[in-house]
N, C-alpha and C. Protein backbone atom coordinates (compact mmCIF):
# COMPACT_ATOMS: atom_id res chain seq x y z
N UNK A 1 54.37 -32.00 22.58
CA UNK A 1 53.69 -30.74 22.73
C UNK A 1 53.74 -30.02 21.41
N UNK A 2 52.35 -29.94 20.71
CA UNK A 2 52.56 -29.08 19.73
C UNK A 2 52.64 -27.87 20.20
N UNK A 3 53.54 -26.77 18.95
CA UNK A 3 53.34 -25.70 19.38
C UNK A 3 51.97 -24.81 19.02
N UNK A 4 51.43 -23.96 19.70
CA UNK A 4 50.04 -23.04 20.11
C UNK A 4 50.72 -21.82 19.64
N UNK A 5 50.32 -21.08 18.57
CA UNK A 5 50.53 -19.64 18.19
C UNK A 5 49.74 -18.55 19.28
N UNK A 6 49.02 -19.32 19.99
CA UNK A 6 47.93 -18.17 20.83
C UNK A 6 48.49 -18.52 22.22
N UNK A 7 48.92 -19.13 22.61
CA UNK A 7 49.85 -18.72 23.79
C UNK A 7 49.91 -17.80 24.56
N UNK A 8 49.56 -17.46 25.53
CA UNK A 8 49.43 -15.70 26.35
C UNK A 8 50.53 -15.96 26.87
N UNK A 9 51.14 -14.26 27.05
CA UNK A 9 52.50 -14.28 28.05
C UNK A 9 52.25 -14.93 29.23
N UNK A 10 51.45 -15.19 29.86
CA UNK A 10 51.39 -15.76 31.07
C UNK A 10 51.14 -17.31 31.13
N UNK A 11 51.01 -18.07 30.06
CA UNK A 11 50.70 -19.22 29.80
C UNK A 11 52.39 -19.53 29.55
N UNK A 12 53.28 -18.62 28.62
CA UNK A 12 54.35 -19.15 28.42
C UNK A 12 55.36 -18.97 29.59
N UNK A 13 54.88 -17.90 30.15
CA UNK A 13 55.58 -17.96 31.67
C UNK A 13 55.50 -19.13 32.89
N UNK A 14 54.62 -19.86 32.56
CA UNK A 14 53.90 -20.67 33.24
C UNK A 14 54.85 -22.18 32.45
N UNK A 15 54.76 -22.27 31.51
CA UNK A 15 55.19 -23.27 30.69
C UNK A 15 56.83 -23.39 30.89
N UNK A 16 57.69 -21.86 30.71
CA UNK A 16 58.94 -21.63 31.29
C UNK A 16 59.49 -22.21 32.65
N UNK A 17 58.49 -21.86 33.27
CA UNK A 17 58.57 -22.17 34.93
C UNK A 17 58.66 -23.84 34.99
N UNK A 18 57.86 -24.52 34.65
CA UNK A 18 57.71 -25.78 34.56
C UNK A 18 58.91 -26.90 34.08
N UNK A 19 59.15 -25.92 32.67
CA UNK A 19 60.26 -26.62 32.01
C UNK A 19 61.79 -26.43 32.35
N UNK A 20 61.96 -25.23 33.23
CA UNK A 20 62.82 -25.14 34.22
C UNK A 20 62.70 -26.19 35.83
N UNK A 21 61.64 -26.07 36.42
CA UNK A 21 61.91 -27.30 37.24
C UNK A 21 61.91 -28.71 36.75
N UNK A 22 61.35 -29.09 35.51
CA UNK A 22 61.42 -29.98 34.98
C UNK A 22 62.98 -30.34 34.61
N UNK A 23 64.04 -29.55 33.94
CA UNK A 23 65.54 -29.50 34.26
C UNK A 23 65.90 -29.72 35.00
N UNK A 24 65.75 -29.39 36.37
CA UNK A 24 66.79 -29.18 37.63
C UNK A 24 65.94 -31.13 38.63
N UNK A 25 65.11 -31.60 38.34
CA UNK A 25 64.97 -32.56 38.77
C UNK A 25 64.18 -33.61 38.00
N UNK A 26 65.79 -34.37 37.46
CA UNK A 26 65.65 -35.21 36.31
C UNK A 26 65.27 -36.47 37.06
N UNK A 27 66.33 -37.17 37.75
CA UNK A 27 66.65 -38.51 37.98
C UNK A 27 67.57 -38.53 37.98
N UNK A 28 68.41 -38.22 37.67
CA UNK A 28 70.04 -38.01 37.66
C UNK A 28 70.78 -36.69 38.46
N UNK A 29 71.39 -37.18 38.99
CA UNK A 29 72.40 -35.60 39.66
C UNK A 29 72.93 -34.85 38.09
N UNK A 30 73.52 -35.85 37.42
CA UNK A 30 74.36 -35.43 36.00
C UNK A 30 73.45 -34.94 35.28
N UNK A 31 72.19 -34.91 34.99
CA UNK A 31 71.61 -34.29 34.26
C UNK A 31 70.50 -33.45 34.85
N UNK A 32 70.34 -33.54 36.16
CA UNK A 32 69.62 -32.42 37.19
C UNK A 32 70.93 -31.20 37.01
N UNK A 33 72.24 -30.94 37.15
CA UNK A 33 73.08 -29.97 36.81
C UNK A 33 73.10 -29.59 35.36
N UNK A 34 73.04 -30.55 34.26
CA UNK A 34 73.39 -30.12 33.35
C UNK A 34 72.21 -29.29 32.67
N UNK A 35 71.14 -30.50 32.50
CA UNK A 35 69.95 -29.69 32.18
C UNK A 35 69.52 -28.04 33.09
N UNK A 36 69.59 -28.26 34.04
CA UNK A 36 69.54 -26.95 34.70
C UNK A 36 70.40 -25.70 34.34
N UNK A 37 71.82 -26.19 34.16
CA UNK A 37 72.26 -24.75 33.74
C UNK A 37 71.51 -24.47 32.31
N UNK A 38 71.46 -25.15 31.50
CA UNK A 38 70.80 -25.10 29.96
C UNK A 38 70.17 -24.36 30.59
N UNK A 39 68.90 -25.08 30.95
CA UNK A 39 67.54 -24.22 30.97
C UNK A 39 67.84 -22.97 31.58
N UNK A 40 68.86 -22.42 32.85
CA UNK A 40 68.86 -21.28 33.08
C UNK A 40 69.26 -20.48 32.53
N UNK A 41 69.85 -20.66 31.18
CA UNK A 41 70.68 -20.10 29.82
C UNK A 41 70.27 -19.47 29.15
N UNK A 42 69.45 -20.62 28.95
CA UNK A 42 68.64 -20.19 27.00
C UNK A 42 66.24 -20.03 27.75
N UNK A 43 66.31 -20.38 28.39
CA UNK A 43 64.95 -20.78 28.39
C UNK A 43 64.16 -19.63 28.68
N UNK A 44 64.55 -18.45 29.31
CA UNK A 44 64.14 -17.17 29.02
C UNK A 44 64.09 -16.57 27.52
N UNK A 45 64.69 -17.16 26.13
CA UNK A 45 64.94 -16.52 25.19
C UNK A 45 64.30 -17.52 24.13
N UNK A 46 63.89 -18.14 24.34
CA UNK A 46 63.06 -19.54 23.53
C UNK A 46 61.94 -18.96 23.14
N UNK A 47 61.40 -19.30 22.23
CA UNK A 47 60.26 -18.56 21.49
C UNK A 47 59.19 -20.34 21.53
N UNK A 48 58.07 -20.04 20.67
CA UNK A 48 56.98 -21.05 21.65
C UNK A 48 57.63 -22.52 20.62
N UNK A 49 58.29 -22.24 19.70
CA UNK A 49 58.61 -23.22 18.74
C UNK A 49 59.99 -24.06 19.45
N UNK A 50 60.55 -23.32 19.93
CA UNK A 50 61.89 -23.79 20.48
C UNK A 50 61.57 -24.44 22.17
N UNK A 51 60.54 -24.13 22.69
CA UNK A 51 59.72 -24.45 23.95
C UNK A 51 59.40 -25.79 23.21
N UNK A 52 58.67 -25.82 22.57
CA UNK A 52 58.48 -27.16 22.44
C UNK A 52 59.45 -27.89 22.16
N UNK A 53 60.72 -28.06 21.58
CA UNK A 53 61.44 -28.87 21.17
C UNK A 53 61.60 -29.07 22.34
N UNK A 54 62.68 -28.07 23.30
CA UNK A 54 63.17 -28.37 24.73
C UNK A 54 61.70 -29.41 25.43
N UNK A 55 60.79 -28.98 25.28
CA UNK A 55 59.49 -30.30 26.21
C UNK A 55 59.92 -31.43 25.67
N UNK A 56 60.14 -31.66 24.27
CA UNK A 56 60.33 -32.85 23.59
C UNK A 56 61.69 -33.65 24.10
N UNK A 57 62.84 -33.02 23.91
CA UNK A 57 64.25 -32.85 24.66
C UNK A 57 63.96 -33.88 26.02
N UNK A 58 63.30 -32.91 26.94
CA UNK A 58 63.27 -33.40 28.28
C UNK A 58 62.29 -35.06 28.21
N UNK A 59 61.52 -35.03 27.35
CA UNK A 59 61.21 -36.25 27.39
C UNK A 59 61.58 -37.47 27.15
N UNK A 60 63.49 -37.28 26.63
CA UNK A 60 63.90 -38.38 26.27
C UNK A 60 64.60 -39.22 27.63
N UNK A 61 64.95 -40.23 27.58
CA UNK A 61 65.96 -40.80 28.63
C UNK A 61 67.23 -39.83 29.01
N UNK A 62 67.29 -39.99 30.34
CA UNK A 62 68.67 -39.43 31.34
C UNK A 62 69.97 -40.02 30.57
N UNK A 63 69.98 -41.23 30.43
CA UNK A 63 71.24 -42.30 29.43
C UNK A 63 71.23 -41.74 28.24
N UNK A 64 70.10 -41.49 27.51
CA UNK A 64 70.21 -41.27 25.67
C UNK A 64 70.97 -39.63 26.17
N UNK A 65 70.17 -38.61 26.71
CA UNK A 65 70.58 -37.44 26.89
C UNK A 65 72.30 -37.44 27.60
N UNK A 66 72.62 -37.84 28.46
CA UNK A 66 73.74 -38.19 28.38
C UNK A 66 75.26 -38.54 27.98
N UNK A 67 74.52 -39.77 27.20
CA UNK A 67 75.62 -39.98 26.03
C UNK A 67 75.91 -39.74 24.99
N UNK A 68 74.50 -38.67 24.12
CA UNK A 68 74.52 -37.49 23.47
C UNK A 68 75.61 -36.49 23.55
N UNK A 69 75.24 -35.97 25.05
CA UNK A 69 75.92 -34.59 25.55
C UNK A 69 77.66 -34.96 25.70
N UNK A 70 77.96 -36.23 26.00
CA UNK A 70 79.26 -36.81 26.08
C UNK A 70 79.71 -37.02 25.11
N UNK A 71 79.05 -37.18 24.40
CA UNK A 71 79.51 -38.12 22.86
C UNK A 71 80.11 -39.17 22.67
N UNK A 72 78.99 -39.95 23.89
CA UNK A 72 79.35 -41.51 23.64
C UNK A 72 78.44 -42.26 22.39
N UNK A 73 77.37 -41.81 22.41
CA UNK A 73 76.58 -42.24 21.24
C UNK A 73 76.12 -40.80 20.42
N UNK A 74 75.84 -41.31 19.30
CA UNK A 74 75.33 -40.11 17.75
C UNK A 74 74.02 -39.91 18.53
N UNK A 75 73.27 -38.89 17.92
CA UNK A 75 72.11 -38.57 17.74
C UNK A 75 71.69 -39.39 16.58
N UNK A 76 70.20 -39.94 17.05
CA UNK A 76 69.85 -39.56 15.84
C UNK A 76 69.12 -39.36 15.05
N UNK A 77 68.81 -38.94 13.68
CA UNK A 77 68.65 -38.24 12.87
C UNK A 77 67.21 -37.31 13.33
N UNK A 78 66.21 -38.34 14.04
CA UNK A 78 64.81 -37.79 14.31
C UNK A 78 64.95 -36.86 15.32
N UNK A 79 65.86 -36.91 16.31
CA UNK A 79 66.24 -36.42 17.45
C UNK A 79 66.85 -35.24 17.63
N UNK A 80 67.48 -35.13 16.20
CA UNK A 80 68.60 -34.12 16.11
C UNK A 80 67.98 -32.62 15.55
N UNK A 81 67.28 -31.89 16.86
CA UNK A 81 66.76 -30.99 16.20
C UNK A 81 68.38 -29.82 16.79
N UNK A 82 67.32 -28.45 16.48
CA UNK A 82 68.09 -27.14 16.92
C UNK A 82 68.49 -26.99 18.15
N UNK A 83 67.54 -27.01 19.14
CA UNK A 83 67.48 -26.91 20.55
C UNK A 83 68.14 -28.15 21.16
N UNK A 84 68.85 -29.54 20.50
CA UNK A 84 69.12 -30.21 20.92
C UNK A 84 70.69 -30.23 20.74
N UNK A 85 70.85 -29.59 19.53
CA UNK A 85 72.60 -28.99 19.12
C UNK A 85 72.65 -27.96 19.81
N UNK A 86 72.05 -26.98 20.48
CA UNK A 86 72.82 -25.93 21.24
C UNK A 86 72.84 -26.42 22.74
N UNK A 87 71.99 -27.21 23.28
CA UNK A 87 72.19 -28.07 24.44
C UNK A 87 73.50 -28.76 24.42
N UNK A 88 73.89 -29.64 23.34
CA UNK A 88 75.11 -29.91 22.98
C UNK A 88 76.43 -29.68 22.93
N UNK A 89 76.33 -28.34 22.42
CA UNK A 89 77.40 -26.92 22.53
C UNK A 89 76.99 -26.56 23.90
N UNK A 90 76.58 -26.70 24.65
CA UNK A 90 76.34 -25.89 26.10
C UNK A 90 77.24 -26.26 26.83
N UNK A 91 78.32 -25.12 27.51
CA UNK A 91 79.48 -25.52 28.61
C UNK A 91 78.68 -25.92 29.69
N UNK A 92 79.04 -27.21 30.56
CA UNK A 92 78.89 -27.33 31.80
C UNK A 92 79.23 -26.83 32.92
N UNK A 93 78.21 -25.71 33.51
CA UNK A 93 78.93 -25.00 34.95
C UNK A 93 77.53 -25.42 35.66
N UNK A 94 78.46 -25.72 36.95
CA UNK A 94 77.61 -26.39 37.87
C UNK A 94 77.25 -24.64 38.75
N UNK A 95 76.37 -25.16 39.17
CA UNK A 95 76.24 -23.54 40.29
C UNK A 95 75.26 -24.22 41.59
């Protein structure tokens, strides 16, 4: 998803909404919780540049995202944006 500078508030509200249920039902229980608290975190405060990374984010594998967030495997380098290090740093609370 490139990012769109013309974006209407209601288009990004719309896009928010999406990329929040898109979080909460991954394929995974472990990353239907994890991704979900993220997104209920930060995804109100994302600007249209950081929206896209998170679309990009969610498009990778449940396993790569995973063993990222565990730190069983590196990132890497192409992968390793902003929005993907504060996902990283993100405490896990289940709710």
């Amino acid at each position: 998803m490139a990012s769109n500078p013309t974006h209407k508030p209601q288009d990004m509200r719309t896009l928010r909404a999406r990329l929040m249920y898109q979080s909460a039902h991954r394929g995974t229980r472990e990353m239907d919780l994890l991704l979900g608290s993220f997104a209920r975190a930060h995804l109100d405060q994302f600007n249209e540049s950081q929206l896209a990374e998170y679309h990009n984010l969610l498009n990778e594998k449940d396993n790569d995202l995973y063993d990222w967030y565990a730190g069983y495997l590196p990132v890497p380098a192409e992968k390793n944006t902003a929005v993907l290090q504060l996902f990283l740093a993100h405490p896990f609370a289940a709710s």
